[in-house]
N, C-alpha and C. Protein backbone atom coordinates (compact mmCIF):
# COMPACT_ATOMS: atom_id res chain seq x y z
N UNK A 1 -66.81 26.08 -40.39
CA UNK A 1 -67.05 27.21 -39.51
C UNK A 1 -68.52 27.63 -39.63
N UNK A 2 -69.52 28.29 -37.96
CA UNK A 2 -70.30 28.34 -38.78
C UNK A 2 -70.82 29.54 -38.87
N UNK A 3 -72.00 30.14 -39.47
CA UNK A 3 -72.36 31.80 -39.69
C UNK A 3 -72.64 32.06 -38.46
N UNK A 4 -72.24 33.27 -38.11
CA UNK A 4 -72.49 34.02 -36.91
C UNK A 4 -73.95 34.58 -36.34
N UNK A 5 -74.92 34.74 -37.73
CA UNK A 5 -76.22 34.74 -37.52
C UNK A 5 -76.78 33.31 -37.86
N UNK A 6 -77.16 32.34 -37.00
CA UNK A 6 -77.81 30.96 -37.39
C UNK A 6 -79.05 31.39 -37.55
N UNK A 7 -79.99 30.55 -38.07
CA UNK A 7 -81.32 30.67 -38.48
C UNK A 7 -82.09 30.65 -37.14
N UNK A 8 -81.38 29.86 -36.26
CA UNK A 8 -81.84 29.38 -34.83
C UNK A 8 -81.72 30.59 -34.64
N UNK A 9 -81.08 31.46 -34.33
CA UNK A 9 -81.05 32.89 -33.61
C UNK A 9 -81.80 33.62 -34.08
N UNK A 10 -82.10 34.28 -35.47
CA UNK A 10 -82.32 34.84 -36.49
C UNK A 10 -84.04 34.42 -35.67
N UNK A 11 -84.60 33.74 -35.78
CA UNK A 11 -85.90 33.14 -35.65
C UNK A 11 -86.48 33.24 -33.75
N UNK A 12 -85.35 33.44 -33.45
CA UNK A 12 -85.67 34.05 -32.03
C UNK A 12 -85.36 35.20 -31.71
N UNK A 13 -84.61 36.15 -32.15
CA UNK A 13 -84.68 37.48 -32.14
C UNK A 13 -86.09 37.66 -32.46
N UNK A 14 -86.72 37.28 -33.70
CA UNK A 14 -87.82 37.92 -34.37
C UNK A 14 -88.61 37.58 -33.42
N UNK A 15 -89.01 36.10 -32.47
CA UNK A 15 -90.08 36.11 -31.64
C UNK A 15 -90.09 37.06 -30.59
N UNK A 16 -88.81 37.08 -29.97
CA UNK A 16 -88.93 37.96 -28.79
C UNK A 16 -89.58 39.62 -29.18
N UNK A 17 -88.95 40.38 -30.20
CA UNK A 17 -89.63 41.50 -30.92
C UNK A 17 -91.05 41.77 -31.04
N UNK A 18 -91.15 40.69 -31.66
CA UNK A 18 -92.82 40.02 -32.17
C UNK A 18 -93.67 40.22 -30.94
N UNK A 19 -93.42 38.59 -30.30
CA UNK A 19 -93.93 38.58 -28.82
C UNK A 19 -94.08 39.80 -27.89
N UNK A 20 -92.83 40.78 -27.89
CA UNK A 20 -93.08 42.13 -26.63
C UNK A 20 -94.58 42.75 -27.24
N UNK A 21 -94.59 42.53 -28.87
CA UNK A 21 -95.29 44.08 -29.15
C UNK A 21 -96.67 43.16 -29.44
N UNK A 22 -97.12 41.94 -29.40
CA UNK A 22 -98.42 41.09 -29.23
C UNK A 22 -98.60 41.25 -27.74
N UNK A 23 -98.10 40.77 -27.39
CA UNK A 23 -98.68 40.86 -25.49
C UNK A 23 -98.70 42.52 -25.21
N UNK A 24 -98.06 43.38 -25.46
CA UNK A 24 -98.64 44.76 -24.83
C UNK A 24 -99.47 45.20 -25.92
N UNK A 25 -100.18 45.05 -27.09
CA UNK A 25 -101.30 45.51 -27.91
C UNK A 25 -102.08 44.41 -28.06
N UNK A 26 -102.12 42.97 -28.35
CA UNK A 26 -103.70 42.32 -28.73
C UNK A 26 -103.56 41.73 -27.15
N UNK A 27 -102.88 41.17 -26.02
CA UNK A 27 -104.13 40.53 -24.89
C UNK A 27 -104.39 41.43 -23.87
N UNK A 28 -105.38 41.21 -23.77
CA UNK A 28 -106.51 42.05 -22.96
C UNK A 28 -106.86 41.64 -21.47
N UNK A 29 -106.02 41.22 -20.94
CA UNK A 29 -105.75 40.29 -19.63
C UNK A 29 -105.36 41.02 -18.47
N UNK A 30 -106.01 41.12 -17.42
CA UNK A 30 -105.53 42.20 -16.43
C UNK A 30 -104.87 41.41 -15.90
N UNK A 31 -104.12 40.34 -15.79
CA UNK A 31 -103.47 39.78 -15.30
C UNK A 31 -101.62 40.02 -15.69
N UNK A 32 -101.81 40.55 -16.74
CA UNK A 32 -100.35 40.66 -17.35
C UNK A 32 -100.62 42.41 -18.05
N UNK A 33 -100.19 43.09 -16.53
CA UNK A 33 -100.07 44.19 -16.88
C UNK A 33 -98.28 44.93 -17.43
N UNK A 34 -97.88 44.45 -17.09
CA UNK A 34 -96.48 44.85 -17.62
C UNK A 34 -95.43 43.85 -18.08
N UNK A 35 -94.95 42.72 -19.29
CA UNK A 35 -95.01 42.15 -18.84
C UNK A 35 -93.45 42.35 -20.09
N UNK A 36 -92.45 42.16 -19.69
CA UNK A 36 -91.21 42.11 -21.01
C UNK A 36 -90.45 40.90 -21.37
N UNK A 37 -90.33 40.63 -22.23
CA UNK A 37 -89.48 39.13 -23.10
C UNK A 37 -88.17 39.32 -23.37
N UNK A 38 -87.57 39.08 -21.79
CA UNK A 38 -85.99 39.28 -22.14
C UNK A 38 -85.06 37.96 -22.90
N UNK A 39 -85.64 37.16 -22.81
CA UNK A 39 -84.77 36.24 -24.26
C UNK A 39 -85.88 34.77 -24.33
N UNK A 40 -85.40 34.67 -25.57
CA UNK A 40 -86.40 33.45 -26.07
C UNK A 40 -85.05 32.41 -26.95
N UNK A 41 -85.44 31.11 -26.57
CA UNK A 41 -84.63 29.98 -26.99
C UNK A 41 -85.16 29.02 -27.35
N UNK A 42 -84.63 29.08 -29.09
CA UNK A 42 -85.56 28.35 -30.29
C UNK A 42 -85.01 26.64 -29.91
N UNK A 43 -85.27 25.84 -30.04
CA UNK A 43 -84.83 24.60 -30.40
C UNK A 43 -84.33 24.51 -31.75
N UNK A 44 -83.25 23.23 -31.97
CA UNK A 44 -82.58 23.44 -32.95
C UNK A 44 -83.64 22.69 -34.58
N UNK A 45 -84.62 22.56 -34.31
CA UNK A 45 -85.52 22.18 -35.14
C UNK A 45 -86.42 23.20 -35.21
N UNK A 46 -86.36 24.24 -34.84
CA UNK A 46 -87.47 25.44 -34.61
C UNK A 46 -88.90 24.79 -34.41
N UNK A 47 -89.13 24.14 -33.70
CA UNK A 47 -90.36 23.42 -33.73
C UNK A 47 -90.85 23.82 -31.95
N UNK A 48 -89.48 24.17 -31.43
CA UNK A 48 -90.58 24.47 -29.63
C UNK A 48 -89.46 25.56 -29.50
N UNK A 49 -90.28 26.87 -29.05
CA UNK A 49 -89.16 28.37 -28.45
C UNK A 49 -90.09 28.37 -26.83
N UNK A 50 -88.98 28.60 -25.97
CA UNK A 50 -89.10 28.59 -24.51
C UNK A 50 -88.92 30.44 -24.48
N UNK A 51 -89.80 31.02 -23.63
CA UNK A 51 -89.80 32.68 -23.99
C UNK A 51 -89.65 32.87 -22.42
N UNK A 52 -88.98 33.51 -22.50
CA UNK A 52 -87.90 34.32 -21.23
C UNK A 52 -89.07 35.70 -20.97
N UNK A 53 -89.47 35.20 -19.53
CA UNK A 53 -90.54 37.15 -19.23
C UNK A 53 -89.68 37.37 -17.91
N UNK A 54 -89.96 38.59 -17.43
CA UNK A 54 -90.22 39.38 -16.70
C UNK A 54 -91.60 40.27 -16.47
N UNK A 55 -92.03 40.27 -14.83
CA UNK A 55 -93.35 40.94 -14.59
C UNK A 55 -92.99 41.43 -13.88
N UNK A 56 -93.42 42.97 -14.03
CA UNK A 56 -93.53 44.06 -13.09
C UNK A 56 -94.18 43.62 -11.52
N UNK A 57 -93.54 43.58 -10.82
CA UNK A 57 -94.78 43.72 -9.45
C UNK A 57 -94.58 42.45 -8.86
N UNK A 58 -93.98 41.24 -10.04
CA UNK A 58 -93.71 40.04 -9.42
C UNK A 58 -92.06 39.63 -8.85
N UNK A 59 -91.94 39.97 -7.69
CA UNK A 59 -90.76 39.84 -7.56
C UNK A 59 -89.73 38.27 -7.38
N UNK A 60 -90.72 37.65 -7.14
CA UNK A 60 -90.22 36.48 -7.32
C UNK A 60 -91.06 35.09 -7.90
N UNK A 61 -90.77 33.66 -8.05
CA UNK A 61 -91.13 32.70 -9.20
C UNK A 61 -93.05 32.66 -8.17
N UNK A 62 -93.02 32.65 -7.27
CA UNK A 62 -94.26 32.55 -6.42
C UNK A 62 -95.50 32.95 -7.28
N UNK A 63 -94.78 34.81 -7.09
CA UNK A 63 -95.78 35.62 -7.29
C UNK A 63 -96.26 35.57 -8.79
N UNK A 64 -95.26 35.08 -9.45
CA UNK A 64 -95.63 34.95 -11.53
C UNK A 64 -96.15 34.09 -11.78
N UNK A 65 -96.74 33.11 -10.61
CA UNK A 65 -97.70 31.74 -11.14
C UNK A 65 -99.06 31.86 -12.47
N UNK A 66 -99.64 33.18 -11.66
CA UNK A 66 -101.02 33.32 -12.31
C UNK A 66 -100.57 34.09 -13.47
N UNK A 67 -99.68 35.27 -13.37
CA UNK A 67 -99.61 35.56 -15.04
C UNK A 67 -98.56 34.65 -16.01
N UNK A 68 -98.14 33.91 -15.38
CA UNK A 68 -97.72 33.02 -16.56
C UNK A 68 -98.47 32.05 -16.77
N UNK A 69 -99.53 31.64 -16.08
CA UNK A 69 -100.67 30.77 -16.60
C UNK A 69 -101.23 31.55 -17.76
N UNK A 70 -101.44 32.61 -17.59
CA UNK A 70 -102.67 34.07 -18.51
C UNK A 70 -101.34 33.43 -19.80
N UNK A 71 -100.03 33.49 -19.68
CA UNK A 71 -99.44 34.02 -21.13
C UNK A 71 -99.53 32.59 -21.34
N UNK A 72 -99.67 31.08 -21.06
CA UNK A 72 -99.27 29.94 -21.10
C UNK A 72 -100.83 29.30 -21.57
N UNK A 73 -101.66 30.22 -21.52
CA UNK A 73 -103.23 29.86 -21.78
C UNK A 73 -103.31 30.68 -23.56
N UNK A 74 -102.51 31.91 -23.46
CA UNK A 74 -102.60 32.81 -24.43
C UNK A 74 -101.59 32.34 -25.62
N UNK A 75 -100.65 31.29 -25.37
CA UNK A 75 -99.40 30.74 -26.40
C UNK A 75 -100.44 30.34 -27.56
N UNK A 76 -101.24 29.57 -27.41
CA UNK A 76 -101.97 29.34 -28.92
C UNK A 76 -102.07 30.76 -29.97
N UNK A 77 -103.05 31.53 -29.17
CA UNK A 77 -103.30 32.62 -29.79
C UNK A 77 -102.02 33.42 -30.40
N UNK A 78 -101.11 34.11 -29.49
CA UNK A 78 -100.09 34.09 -29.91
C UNK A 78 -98.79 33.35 -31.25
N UNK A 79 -99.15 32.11 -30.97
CA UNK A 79 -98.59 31.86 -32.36
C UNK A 79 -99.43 31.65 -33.67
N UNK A 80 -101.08 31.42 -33.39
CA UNK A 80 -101.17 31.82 -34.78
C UNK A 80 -101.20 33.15 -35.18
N UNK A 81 -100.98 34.45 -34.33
CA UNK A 81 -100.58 35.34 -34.78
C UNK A 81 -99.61 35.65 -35.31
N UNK A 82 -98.58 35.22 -35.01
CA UNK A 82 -97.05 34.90 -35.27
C UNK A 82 -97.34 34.20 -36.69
N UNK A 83 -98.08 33.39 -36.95
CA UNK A 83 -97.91 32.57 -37.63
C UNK A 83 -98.58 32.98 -39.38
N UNK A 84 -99.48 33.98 -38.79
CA UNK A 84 -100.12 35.00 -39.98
C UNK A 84 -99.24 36.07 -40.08
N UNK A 85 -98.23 36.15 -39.84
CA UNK A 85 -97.44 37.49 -39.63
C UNK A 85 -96.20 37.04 -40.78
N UNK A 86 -96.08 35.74 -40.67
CA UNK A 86 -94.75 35.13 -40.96
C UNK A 86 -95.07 33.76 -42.39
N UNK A 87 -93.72 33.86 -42.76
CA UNK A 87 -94.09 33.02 -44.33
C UNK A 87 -92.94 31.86 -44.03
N UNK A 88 -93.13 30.95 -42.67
CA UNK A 88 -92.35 30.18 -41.99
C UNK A 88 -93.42 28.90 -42.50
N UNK A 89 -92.56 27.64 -42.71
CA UNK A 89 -93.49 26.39 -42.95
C UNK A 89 -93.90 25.85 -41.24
N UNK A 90 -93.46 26.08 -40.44
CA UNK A 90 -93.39 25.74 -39.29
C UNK A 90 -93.55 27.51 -38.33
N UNK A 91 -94.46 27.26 -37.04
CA UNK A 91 -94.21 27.99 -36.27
C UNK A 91 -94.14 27.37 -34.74
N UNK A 92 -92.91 27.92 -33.99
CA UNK A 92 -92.47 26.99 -33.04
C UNK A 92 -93.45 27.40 -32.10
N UNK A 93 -93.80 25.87 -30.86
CA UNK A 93 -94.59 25.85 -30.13
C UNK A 93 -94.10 26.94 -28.93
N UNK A 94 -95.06 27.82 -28.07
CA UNK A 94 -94.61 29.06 -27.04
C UNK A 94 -94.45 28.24 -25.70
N UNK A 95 -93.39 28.60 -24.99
CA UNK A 95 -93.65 28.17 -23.94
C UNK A 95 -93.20 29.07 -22.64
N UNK A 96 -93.58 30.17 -21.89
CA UNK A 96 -93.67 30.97 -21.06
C UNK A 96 -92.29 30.59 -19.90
N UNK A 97 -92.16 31.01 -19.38
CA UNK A 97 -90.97 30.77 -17.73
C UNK A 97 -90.64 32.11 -17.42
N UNK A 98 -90.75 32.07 -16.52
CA UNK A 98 -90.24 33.13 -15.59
C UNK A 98 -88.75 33.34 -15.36
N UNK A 99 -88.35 34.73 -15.90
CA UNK A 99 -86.81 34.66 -15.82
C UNK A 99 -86.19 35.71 -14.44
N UNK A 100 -85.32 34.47 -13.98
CA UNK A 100 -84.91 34.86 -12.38
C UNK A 100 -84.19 35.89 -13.09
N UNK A 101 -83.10 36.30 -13.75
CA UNK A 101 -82.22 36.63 -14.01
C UNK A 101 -81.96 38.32 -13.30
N UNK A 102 -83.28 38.92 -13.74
CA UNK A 102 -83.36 40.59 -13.36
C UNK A 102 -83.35 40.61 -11.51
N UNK A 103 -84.20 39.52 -10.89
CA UNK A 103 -84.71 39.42 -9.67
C UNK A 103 -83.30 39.23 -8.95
N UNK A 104 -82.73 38.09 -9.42
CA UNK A 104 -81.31 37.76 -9.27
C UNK A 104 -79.99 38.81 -8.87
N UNK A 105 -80.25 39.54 -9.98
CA UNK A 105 -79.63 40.58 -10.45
C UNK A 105 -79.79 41.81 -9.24
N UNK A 106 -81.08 42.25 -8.89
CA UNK A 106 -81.00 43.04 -8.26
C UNK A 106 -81.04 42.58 -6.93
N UNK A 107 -81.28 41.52 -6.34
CA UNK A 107 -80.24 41.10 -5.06
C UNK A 107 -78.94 40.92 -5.23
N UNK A 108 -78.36 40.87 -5.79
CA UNK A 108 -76.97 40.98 -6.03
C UNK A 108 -76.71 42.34 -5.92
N UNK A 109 -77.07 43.43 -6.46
CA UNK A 109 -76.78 44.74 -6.60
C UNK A 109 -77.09 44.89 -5.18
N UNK A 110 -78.06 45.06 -4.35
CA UNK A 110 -78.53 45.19 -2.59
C UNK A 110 -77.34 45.03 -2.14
N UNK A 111 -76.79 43.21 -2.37
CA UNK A 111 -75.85 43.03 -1.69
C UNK A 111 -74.46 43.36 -1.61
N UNK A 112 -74.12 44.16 -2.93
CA UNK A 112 -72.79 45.09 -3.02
C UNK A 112 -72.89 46.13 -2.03
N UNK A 113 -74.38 46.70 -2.46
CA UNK A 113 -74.20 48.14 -1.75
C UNK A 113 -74.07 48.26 -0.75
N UNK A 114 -74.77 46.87 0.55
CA UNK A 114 -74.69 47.29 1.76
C UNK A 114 -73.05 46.68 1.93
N UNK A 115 -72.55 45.88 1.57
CA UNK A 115 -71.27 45.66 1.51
C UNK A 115 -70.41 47.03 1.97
N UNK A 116 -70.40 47.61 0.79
CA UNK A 116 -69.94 49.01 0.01
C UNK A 116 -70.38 50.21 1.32
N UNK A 117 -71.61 49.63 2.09
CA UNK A 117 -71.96 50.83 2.97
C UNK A 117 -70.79 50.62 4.53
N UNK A 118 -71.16 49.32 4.42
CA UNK A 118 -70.78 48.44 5.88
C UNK A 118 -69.32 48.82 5.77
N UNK A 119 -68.34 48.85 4.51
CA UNK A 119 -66.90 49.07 4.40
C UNK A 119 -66.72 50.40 4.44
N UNK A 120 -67.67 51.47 4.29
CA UNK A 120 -67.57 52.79 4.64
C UNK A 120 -67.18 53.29 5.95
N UNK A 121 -68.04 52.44 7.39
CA UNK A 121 -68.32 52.87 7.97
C UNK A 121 -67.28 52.31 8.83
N UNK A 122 -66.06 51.75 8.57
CA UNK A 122 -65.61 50.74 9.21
C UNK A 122 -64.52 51.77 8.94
N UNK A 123 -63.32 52.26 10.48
CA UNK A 123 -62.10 52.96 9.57
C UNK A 123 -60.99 52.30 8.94
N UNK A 124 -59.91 52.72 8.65
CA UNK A 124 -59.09 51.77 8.15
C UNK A 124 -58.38 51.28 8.96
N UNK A 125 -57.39 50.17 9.24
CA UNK A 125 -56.98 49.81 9.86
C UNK A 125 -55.68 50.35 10.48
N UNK A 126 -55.22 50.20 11.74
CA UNK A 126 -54.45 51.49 12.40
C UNK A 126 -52.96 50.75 11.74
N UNK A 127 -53.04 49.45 11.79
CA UNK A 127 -51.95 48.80 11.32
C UNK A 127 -51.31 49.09 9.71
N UNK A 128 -52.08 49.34 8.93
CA UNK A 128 -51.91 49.97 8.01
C UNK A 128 -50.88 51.30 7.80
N UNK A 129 -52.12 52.29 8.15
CA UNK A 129 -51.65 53.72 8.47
C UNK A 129 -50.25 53.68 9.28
N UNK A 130 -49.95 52.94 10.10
CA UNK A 130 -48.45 52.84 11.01
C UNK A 130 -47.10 52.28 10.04
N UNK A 131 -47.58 51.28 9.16
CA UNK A 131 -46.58 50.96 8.14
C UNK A 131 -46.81 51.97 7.06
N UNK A 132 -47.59 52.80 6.50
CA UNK A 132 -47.13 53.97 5.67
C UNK A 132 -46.34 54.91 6.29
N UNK A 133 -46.35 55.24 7.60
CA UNK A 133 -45.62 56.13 8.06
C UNK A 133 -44.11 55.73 8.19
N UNK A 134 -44.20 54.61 8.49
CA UNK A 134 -42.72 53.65 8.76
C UNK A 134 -42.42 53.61 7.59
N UNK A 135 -43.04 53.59 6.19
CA UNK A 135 -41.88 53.16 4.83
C UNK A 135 -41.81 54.69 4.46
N UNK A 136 -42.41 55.74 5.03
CA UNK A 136 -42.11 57.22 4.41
C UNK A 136 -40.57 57.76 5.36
N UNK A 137 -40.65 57.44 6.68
CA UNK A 137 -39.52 57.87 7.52
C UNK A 137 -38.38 57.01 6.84
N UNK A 138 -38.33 55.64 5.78
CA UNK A 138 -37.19 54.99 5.79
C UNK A 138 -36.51 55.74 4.35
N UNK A 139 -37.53 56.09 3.90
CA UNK A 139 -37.49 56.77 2.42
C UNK A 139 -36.58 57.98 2.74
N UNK A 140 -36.74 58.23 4.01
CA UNK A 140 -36.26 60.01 3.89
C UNK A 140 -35.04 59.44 4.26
């Protein structure tokens, strides 16, 4: 059976942590003004972590070209910071992507609501309402 915290996990929690609070205090890049690390996925050799962002302002994979170049130019720096931070024999190589997931997410949410609006506006069906009345008169 195996432990519920693996080292693999354990070692990517800490980058993603790490990583949010390096990119909003040491780079200096107007290119990556807001920029958050919603999950990072170590390889099972900890030798390459793939880091999950989100950018403010970029709503879709188009618009995140140039600041994920800025964070994909900045991965060196980044891990030897990581790498002075940490008493790891190995520090895994960075590798940036753009995560659909939030973007995803909130077209999906759009598309409930107008759903949710469109079924508002619609009345109920008369066929309905005529068989509640018909099983209340059989009741009595």
């Amino acid at each position: 059976m195996a432990r519920d915290f693996s080292r693999q996990t354990r070692v990517a929690d800490y980058l993603r942590r790490d990583l949010s609070l390096l990119i909003q205090r040491e780079i200096r890049d107007p290119r990556l003004t807001m920029v958050s690390v919603t999950d990072v996925e170590v390889s099972r050799d900890l030798s390459h972590a793939k880091v999950y962002v989100t950018i403010m302002g970029c709503e879709d994979k188009a618009a995140s070209v140039e600041p994920l170049n800025a964070l994909n130019g900045a991965a060196g720096f980044l891990r030897s910071m990581i790498a002075k931070s940490t008493t790891w024999r190995t520090t895994p190589a960075l590798r940036f992507v753009y995560d659909e997931s939030v973007s995803r997410g909130s077209y999906l949410s759009s598309l409930i609501d107008t759903a949710v609006k469109e079924d508002s506006l619609h009345p109920k069906d008369e066929s309905e309402s005529d068989s509640d009345e018909n099983s209340e008169d059989a009741d009595s």
